[in-house]
PDB file of N, CA and C in Angstrom:
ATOM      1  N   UNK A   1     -48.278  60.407  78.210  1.00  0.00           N
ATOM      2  CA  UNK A   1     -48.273  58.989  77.912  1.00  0.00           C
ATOM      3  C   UNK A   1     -47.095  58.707  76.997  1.00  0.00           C
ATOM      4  N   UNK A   2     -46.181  57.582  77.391  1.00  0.00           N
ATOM      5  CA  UNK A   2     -45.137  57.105  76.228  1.00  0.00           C
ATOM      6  C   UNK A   2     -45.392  55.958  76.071  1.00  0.00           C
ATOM      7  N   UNK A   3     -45.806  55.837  74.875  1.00  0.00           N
ATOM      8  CA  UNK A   3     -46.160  54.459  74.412  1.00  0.00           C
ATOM      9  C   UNK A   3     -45.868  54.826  72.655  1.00  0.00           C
ATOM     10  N   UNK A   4     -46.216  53.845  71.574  1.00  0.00           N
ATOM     11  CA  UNK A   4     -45.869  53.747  70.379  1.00  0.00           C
ATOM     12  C   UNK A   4     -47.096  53.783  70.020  1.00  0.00           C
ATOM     13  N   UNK A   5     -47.002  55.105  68.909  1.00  0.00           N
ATOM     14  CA  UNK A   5     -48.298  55.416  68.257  1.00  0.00           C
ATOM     15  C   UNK A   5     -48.849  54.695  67.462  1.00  0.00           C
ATOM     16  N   UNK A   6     -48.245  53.532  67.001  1.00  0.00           N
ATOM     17  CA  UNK A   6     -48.659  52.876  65.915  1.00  0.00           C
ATOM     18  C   UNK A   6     -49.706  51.848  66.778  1.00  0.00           C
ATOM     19  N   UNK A   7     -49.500  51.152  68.127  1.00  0.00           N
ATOM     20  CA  UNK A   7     -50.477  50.485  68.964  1.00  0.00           C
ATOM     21  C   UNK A   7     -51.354  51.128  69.815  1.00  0.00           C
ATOM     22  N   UNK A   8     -51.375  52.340  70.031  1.00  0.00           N
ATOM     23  CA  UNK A   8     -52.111  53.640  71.158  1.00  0.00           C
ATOM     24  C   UNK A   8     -53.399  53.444  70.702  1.00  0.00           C
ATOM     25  N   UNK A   9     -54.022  53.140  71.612  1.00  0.00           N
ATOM     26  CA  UNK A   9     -55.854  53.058  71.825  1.00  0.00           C
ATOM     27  C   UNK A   9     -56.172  54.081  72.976  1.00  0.00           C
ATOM     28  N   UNK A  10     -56.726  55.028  71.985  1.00  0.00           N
ATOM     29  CA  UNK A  10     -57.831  55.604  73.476  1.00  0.00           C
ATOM     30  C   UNK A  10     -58.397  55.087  74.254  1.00  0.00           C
ATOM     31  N   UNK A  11     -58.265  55.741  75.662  1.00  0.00           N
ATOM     32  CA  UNK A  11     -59.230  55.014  76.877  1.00  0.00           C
ATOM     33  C   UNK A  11     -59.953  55.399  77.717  1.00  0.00           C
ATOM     34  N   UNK A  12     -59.924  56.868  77.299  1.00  0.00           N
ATOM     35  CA  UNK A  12     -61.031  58.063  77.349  1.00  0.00           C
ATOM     36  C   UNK A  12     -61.498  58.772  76.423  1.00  0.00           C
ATOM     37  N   UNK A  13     -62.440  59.650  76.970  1.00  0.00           N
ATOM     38  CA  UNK A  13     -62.957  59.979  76.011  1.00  0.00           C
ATOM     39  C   UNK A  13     -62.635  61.467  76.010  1.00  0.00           C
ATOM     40  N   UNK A  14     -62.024  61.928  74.926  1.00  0.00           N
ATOM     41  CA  UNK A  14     -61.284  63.020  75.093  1.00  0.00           C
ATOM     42  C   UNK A  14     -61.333  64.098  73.912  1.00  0.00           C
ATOM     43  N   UNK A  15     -61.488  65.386  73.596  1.00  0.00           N
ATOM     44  CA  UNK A  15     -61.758  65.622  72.646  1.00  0.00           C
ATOM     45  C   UNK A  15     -60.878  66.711  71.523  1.00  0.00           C
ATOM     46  N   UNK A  16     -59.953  66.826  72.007  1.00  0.00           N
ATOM     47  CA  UNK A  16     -58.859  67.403  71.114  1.00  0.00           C
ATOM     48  C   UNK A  16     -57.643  66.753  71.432  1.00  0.00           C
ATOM     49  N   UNK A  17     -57.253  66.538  70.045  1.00  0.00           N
ATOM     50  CA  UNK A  17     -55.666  65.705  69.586  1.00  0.00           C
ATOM     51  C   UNK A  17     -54.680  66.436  69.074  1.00  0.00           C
ATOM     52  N   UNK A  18     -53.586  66.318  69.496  1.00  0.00           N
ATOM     53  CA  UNK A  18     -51.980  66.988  68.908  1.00  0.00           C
ATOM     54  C   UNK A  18     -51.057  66.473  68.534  1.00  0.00           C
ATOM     55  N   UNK A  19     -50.661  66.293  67.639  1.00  0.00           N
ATOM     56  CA  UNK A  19     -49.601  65.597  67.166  1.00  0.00           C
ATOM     57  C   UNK A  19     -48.742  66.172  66.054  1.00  0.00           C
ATOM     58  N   UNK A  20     -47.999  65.858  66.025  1.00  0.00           N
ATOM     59  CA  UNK A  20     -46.298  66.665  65.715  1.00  0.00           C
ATOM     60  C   UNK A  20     -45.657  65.493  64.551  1.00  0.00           C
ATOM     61  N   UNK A  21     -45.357  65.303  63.649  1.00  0.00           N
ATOM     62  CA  UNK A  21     -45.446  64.647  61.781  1.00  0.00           C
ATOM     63  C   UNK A  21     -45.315  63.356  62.605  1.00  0.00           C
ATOM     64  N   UNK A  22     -45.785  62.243  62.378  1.00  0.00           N
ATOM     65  CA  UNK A  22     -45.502  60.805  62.363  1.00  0.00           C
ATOM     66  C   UNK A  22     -45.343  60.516  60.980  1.00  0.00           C
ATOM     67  N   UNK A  23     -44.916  59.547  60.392  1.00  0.00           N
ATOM     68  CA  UNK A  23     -44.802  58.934  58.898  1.00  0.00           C
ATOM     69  C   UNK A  23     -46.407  58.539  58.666  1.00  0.00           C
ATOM     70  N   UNK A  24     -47.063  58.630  57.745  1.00  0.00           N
ATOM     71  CA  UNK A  24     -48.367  58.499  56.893  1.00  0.00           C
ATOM     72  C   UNK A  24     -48.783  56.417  58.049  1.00  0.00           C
ATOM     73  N   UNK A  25     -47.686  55.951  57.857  1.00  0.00           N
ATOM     74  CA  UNK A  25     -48.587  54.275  58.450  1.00  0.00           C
ATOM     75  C   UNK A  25     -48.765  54.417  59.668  1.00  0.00           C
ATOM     76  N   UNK A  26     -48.060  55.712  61.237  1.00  0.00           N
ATOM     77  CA  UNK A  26     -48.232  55.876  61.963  1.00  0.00           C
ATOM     78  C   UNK A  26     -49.429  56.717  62.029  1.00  0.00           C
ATOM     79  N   UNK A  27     -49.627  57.674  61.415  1.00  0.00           N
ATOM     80  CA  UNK A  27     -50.948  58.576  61.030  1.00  0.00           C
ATOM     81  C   UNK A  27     -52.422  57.785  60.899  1.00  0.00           C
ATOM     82  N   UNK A  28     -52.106  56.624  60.007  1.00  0.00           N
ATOM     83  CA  UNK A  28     -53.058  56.250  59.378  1.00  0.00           C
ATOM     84  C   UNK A  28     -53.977  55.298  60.869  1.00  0.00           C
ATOM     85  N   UNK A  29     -52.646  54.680  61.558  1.00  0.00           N
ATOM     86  CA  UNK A  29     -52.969  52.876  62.181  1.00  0.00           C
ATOM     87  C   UNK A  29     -53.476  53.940  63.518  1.00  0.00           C
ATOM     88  N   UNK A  30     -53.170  55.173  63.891  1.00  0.00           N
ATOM     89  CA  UNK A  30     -53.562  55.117  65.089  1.00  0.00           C
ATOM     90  C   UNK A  30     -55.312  55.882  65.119  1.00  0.00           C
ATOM     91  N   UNK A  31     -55.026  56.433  63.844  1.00  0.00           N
ATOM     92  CA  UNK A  31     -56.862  56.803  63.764  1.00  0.00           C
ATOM     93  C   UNK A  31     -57.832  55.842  63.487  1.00  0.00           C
ATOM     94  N   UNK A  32     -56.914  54.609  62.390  1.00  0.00           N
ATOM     95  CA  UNK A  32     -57.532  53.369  62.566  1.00  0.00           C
ATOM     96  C   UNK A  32     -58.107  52.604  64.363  1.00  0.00           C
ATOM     97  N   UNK A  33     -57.322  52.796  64.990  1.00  0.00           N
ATOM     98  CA  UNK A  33     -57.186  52.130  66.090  1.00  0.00           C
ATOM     99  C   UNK A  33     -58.608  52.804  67.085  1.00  0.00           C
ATOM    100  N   UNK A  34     -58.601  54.564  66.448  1.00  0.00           N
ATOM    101  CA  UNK A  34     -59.211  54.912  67.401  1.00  0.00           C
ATOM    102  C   UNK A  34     -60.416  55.421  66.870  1.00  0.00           C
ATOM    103  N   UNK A  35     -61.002  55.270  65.433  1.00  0.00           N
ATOM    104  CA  UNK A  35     -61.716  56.035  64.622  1.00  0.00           C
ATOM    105  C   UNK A  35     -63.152  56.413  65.303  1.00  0.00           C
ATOM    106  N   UNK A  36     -63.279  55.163  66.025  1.00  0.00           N
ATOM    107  CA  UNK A  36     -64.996  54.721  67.251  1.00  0.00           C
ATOM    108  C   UNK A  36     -64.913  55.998  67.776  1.00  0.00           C
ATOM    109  N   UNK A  37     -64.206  55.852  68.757  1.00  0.00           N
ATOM    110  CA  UNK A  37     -64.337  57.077  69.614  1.00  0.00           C
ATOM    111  C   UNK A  37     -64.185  58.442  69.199  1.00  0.00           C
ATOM    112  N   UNK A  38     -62.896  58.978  67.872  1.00  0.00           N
ATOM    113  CA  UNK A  38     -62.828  59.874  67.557  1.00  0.00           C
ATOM    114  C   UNK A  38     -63.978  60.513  67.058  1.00  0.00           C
ATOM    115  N   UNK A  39     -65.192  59.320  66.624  1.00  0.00           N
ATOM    116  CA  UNK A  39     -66.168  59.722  65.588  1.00  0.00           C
ATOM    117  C   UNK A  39     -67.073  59.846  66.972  1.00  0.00           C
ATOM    118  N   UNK A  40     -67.197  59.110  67.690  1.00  0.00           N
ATOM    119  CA  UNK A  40     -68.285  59.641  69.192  1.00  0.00           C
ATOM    120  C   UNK A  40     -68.350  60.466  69.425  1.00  0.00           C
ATOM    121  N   UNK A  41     -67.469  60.818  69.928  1.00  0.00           N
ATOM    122  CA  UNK A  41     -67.166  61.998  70.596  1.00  0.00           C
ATOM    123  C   UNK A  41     -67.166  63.022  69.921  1.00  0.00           C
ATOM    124  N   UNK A  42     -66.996  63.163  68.351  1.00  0.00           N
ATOM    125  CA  UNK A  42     -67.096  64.354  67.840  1.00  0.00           C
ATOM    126  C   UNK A  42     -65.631  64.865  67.707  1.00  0.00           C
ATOM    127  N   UNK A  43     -65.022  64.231  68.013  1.00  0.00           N
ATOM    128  CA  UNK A  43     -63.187  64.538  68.133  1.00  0.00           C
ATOM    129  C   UNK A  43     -62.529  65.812  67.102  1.00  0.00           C
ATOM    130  N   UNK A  44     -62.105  66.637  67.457  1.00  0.00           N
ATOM    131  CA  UNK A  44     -60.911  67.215  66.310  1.00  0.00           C
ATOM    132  C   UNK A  44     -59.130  67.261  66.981  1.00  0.00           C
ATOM    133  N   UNK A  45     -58.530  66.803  65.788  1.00  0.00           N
ATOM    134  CA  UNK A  45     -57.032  67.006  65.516  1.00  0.00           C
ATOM    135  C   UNK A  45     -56.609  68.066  64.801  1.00  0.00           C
ATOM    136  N   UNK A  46     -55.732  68.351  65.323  1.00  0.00           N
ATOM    137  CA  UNK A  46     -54.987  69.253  65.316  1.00  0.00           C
ATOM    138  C   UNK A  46     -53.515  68.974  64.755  1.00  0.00           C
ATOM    139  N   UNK A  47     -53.184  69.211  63.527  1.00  0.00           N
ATOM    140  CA  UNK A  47     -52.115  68.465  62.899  1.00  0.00           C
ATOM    141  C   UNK A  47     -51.376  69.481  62.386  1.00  0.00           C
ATOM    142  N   UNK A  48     -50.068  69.594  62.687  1.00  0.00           N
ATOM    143  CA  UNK A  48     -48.987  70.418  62.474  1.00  0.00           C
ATOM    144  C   UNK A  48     -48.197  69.654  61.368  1.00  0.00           C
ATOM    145  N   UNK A  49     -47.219  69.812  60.311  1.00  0.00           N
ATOM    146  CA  UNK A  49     -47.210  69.585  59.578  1.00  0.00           C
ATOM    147  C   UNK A  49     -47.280  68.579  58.945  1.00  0.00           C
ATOM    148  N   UNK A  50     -48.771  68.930  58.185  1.00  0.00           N
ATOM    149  CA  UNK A  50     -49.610  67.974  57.410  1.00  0.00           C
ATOM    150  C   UNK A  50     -49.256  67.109  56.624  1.00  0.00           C
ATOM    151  N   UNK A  51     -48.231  66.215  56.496  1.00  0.00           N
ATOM    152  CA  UNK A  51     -47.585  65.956  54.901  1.00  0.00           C
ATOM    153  C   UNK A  51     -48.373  64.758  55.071  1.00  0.00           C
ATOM    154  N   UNK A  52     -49.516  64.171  55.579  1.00  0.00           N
ATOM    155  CA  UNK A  52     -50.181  63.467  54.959  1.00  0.00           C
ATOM    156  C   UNK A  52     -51.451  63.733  55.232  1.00  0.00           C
ATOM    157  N   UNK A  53     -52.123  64.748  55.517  1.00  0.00           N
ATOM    158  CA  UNK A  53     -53.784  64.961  55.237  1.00  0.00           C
ATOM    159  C   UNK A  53     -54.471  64.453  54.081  1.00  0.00           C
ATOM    160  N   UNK A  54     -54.100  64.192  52.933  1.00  0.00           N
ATOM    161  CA  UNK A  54     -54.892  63.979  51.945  1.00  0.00           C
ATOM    162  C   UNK A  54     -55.273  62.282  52.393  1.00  0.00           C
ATOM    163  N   UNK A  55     -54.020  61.697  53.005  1.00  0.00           N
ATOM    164  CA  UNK A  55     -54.314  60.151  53.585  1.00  0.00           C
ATOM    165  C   UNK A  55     -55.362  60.336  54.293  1.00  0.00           C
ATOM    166  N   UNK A  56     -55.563  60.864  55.234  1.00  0.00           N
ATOM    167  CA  UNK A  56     -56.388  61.212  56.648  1.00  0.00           C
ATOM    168  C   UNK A  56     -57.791  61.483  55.944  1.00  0.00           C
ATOM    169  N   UNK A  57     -57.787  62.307  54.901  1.00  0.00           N
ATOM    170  CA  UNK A  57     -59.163  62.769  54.603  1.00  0.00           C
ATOM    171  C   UNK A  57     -60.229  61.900  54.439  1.00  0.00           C
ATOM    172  N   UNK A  58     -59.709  60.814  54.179  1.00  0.00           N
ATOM    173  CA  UNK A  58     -61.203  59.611  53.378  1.00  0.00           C
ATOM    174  C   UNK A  58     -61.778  59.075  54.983  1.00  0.00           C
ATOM    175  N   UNK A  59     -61.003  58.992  56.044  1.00  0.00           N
ATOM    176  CA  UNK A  59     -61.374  58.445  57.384  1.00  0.00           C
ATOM    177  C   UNK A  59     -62.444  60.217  58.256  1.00  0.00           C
ATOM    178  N   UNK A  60     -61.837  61.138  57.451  1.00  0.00           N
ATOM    179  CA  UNK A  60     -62.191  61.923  58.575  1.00  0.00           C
ATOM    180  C   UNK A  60     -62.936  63.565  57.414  1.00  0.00           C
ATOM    181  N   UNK A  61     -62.786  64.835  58.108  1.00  0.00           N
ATOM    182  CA  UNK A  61     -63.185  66.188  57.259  1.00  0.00           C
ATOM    183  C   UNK A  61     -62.303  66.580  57.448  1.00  0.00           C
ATOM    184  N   UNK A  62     -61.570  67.371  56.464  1.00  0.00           N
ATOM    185  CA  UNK A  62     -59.917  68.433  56.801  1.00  0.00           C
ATOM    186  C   UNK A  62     -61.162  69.756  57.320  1.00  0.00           C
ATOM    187  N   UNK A  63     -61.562  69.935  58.833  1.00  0.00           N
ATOM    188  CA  UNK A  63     -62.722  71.239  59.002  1.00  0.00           C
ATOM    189  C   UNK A  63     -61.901  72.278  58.774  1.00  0.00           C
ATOM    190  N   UNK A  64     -60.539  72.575  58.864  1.00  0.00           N
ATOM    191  CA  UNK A  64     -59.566  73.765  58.528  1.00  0.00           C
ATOM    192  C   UNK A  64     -58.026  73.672  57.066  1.00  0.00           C
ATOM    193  N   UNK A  65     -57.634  74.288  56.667  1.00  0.00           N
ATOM    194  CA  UNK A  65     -55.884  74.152  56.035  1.00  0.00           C
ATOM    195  C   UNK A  65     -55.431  75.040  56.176  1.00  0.00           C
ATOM    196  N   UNK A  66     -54.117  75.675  56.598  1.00  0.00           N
ATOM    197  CA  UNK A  66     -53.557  76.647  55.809  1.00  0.00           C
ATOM    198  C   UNK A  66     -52.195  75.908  55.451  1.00  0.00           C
ATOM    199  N   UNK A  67     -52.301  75.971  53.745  1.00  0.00           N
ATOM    200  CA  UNK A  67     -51.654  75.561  53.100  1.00  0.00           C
ATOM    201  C   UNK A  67     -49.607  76.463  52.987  1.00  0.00           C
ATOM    202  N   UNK A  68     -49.813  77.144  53.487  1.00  0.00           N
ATOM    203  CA  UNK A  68     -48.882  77.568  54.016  1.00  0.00           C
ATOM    204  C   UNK A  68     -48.192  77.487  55.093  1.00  0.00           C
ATOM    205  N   UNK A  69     -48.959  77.065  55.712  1.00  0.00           N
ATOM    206  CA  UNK A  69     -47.483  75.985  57.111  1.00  0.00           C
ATOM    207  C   UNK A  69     -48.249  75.518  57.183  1.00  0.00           C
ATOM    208  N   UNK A  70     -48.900  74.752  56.725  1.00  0.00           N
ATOM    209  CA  UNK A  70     -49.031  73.048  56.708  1.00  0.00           C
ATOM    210  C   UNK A  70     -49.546  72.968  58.274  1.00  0.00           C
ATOM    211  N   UNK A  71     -50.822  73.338  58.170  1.00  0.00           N
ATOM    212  CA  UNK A  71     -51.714  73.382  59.682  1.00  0.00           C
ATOM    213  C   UNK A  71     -52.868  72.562  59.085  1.00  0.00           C
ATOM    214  N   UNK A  72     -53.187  71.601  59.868  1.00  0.00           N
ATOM    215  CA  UNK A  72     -54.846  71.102  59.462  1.00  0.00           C
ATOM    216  C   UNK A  72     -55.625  70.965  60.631  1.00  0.00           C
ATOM    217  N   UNK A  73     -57.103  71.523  60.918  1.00  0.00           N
ATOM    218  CA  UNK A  73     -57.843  70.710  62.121  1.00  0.00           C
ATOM    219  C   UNK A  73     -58.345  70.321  60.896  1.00  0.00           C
ATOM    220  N   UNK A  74     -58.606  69.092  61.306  1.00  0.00           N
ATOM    221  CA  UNK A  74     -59.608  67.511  61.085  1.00  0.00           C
ATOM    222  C   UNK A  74     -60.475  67.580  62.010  1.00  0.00           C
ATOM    223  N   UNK A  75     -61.903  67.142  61.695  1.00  0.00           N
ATOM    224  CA  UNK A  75     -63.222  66.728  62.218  1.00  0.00           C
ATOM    225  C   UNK A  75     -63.521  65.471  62.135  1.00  0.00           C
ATOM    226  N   UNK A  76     -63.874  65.061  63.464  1.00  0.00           N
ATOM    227  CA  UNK A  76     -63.957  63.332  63.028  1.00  0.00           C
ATOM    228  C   UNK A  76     -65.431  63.773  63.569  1.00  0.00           C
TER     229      UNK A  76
END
């Protein structure tokens, strides 16, 4: 899919996410966008370097870190 992450709505229901650094307001607006379903479904992300998990945390669970390359799965 190419579209702009900052407007991207899920439209299935799908259950693992990948994504590669967006800036913290792209991070934030598209879990905003999709939090329903991420939380339905039971969703986890998969986030390669983390430089904003601590943003992410209040919407979601960091279920993994390694603080050494900056790996996070998130549990929604």
């Amino acid at each position: 899919i190419n579209c702009d992450a900052l407007d991207f709505k899920i439209n299935q229901k799908v259950c693992i996410f990948m994504f590669n650094p967006f800036g913290c307001k792209t991070v934030l607006n598209f879990i905003k966008n999709n939090i329903s379903l991420l939380k339905n479904s039971h969703s986890f992300l998969l986030y390669a370097n983390d430089c904003c998990i601590n943003e992410i945390s209040d919407l979601s669970n960091v279920y993994k870190r390694d603080s050494i390359y900056n790996l996070s799965i998130v549990k929604f």
